[in-house]
N, C-alpha and C. Protein backbone atom coordinates (compact mmCIF):
# COMPACT_ATOMS: atom_id res chain seq x y z
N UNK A 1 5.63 12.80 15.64
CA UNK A 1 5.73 13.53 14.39
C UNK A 1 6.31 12.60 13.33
N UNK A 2 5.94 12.61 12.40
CA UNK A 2 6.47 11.77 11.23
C UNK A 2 7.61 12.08 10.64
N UNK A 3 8.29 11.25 10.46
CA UNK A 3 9.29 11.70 9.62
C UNK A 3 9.44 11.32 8.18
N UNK A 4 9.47 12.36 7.97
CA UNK A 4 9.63 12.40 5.82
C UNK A 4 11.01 12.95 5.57
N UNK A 5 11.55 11.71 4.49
CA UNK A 5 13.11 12.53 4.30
C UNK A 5 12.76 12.35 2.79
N UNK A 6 13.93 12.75 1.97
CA UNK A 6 13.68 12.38 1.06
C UNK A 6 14.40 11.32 0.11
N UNK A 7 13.86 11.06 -1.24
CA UNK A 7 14.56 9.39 -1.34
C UNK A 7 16.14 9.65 -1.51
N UNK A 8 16.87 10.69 -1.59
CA UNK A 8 18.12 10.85 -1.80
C UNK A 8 19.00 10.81 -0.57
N UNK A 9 18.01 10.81 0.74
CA UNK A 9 18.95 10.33 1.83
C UNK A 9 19.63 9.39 2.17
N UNK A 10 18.78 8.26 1.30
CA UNK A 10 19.11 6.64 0.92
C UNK A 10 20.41 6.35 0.43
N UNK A 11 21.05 7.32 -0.21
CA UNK A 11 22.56 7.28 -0.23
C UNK A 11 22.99 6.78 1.17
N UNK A 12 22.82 7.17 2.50
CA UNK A 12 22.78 7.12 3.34
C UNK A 12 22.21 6.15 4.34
N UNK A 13 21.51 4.92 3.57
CA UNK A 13 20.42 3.90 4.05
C UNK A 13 20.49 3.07 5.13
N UNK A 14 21.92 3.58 5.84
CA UNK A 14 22.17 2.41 7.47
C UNK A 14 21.73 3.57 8.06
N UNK A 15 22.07 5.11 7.79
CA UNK A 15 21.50 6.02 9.08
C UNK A 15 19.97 6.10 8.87
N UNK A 16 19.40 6.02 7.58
CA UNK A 16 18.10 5.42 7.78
C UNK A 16 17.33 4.65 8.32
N UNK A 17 18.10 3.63 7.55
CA UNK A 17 17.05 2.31 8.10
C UNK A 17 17.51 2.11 9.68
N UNK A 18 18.49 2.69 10.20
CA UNK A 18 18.55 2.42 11.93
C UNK A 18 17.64 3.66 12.55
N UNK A 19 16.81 4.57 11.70
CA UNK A 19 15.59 5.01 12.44
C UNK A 19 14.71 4.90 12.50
N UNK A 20 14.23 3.64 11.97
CA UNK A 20 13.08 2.91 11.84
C UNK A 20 12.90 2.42 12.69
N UNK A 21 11.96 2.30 13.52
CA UNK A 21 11.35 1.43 14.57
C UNK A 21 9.65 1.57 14.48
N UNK A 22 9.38 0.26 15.50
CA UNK A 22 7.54 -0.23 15.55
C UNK A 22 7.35 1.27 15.82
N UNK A 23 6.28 1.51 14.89
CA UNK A 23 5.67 2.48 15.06
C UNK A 23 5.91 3.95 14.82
N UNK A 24 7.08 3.83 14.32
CA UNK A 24 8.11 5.33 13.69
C UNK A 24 8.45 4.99 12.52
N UNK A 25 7.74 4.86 11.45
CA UNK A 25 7.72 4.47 9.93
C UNK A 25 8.59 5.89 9.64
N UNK A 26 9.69 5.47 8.43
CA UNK A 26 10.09 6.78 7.77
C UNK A 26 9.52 6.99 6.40
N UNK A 27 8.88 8.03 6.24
CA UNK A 27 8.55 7.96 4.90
C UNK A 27 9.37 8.94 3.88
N UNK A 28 9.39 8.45 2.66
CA UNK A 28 10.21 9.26 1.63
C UNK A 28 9.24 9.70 0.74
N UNK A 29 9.25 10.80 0.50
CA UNK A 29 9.62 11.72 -0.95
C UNK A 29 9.96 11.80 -1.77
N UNK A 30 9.33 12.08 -3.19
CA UNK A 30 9.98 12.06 -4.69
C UNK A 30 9.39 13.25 -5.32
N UNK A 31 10.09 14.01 -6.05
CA UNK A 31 9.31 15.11 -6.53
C UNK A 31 8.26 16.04 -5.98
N UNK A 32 8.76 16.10 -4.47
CA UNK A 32 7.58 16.59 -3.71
C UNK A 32 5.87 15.67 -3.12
N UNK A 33 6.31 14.41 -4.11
CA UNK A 33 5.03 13.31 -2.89
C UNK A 33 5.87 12.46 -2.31
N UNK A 34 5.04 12.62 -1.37
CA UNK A 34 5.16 10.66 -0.95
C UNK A 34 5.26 9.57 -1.87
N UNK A 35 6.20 8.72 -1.61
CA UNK A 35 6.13 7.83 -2.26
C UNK A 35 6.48 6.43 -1.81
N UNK A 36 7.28 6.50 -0.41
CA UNK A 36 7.48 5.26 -0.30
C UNK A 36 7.31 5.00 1.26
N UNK A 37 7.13 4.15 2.03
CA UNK A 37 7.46 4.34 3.57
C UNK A 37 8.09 3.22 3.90
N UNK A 38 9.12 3.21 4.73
CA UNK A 38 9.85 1.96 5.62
C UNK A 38 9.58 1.92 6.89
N UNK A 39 8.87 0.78 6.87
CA UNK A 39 8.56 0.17 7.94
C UNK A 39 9.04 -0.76 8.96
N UNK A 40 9.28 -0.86 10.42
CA UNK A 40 9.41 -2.31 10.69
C UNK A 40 8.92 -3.39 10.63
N UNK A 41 9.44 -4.55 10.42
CA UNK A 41 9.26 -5.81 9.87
C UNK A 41 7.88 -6.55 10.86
N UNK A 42 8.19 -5.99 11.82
CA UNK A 42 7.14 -6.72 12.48
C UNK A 42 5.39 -5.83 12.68
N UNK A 43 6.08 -4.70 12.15
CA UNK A 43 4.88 -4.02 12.09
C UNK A 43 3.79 -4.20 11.20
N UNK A 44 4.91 -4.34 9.89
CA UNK A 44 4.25 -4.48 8.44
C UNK A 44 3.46 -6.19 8.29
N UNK A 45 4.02 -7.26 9.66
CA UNK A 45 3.50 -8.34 9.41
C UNK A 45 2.25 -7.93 9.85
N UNK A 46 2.08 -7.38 11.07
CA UNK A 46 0.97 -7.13 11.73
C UNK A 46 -0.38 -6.45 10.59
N UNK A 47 0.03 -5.12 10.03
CA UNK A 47 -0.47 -4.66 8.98
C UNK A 47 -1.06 -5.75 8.22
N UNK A 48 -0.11 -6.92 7.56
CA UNK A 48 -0.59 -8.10 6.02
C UNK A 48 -1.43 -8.65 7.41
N UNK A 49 -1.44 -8.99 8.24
CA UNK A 49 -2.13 -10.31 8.89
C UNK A 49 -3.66 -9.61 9.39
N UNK A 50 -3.52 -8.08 9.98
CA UNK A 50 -5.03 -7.71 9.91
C UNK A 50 -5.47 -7.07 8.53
N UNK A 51 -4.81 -6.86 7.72
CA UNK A 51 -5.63 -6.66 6.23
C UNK A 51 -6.35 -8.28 5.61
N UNK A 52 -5.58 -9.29 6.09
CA UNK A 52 -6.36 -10.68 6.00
C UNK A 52 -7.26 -10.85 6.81
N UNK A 53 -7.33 -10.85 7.85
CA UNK A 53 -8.22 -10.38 8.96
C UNK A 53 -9.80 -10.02 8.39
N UNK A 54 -9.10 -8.62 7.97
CA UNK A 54 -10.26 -7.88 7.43
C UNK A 54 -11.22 -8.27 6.13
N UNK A 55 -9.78 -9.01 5.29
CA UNK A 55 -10.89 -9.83 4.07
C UNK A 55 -11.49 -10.78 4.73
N UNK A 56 -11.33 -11.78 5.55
CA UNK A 56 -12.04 -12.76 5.22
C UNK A 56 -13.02 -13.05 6.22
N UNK A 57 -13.53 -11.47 6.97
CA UNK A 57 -14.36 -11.00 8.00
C UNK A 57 -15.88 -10.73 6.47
N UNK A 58 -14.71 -9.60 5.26
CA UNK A 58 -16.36 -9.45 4.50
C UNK A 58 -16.30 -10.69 3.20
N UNK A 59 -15.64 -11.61 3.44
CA UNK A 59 -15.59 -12.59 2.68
C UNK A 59 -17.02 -13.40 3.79
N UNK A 60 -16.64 -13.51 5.06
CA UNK A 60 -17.86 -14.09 5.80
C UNK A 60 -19.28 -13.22 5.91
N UNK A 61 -18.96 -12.33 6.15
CA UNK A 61 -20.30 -11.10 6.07
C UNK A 61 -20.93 -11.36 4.77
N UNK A 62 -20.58 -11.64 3.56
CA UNK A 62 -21.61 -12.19 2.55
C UNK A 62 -21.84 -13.46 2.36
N UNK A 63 -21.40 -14.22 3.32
CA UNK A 63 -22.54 -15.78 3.32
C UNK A 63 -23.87 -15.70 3.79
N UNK A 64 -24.69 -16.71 3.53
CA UNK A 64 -25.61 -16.77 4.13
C UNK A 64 -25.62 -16.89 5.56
N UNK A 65 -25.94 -16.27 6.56
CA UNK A 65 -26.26 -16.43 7.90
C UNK A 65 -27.51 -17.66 8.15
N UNK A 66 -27.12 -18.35 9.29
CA UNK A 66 -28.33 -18.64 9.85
C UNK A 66 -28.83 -18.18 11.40
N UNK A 67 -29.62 -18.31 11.55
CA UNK A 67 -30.34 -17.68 12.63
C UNK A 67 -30.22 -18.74 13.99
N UNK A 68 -29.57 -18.66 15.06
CA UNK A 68 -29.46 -19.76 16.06
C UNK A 68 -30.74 -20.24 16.64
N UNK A 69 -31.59 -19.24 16.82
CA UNK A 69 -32.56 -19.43 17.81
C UNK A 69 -33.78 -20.39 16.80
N UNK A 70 -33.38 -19.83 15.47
CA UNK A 70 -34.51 -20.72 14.37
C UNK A 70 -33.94 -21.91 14.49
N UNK A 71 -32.52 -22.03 13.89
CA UNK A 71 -32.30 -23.79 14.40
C UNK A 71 -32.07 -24.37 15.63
N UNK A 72 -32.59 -23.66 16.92
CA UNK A 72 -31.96 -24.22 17.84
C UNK A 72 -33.72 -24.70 17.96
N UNK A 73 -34.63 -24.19 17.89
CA UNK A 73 -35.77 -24.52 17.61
C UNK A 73 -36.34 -25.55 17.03
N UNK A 74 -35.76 -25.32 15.14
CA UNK A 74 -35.97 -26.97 14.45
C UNK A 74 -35.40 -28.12 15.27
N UNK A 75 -34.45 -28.09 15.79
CA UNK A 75 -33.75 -29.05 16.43
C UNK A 75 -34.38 -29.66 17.89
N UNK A 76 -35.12 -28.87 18.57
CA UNK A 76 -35.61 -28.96 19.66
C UNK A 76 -37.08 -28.73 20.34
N UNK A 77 -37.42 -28.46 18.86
CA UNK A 77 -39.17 -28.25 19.44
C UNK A 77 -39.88 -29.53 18.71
């Protein structure tokens, strides 16, 4: 279950931030939204390193491809 407190618990930010753990993000509240979430550190690297991941997967998906079997062909027939 998630936990949502809200940002005024932060007065409070060591009993916070010591309920943070991988995978138990706390998220806060402002005026009734969401607004912020704390994460662990190693989670959030994980997060930046497959969002890079993910760019430069459709950064490759729009090059030109070549076809192996066509050049394995020019090369060998």
């Amino acid at each position: 279950m998630a936990q949502i407190k809200p940002v005024s618990a932060l007065k409070n930010y060591q009993a916070i931030l010591s309920r943070v753990k991988k995978g138990k993000p706390i998220f806060l509240n402002q005026d009734g939204q969401l607004k912020y979430a704390l994460v662990n550190i190693n989670e959030y690297d994980e997060f930046i390193t497959a969002l890079d991941l993910l760019k430069r997967l459709k950064n490759a998906a729009a090059l030109e491809h070549y076809d192996f079997d066509a050049i394995k062909k020019d090369l060998f027939d």
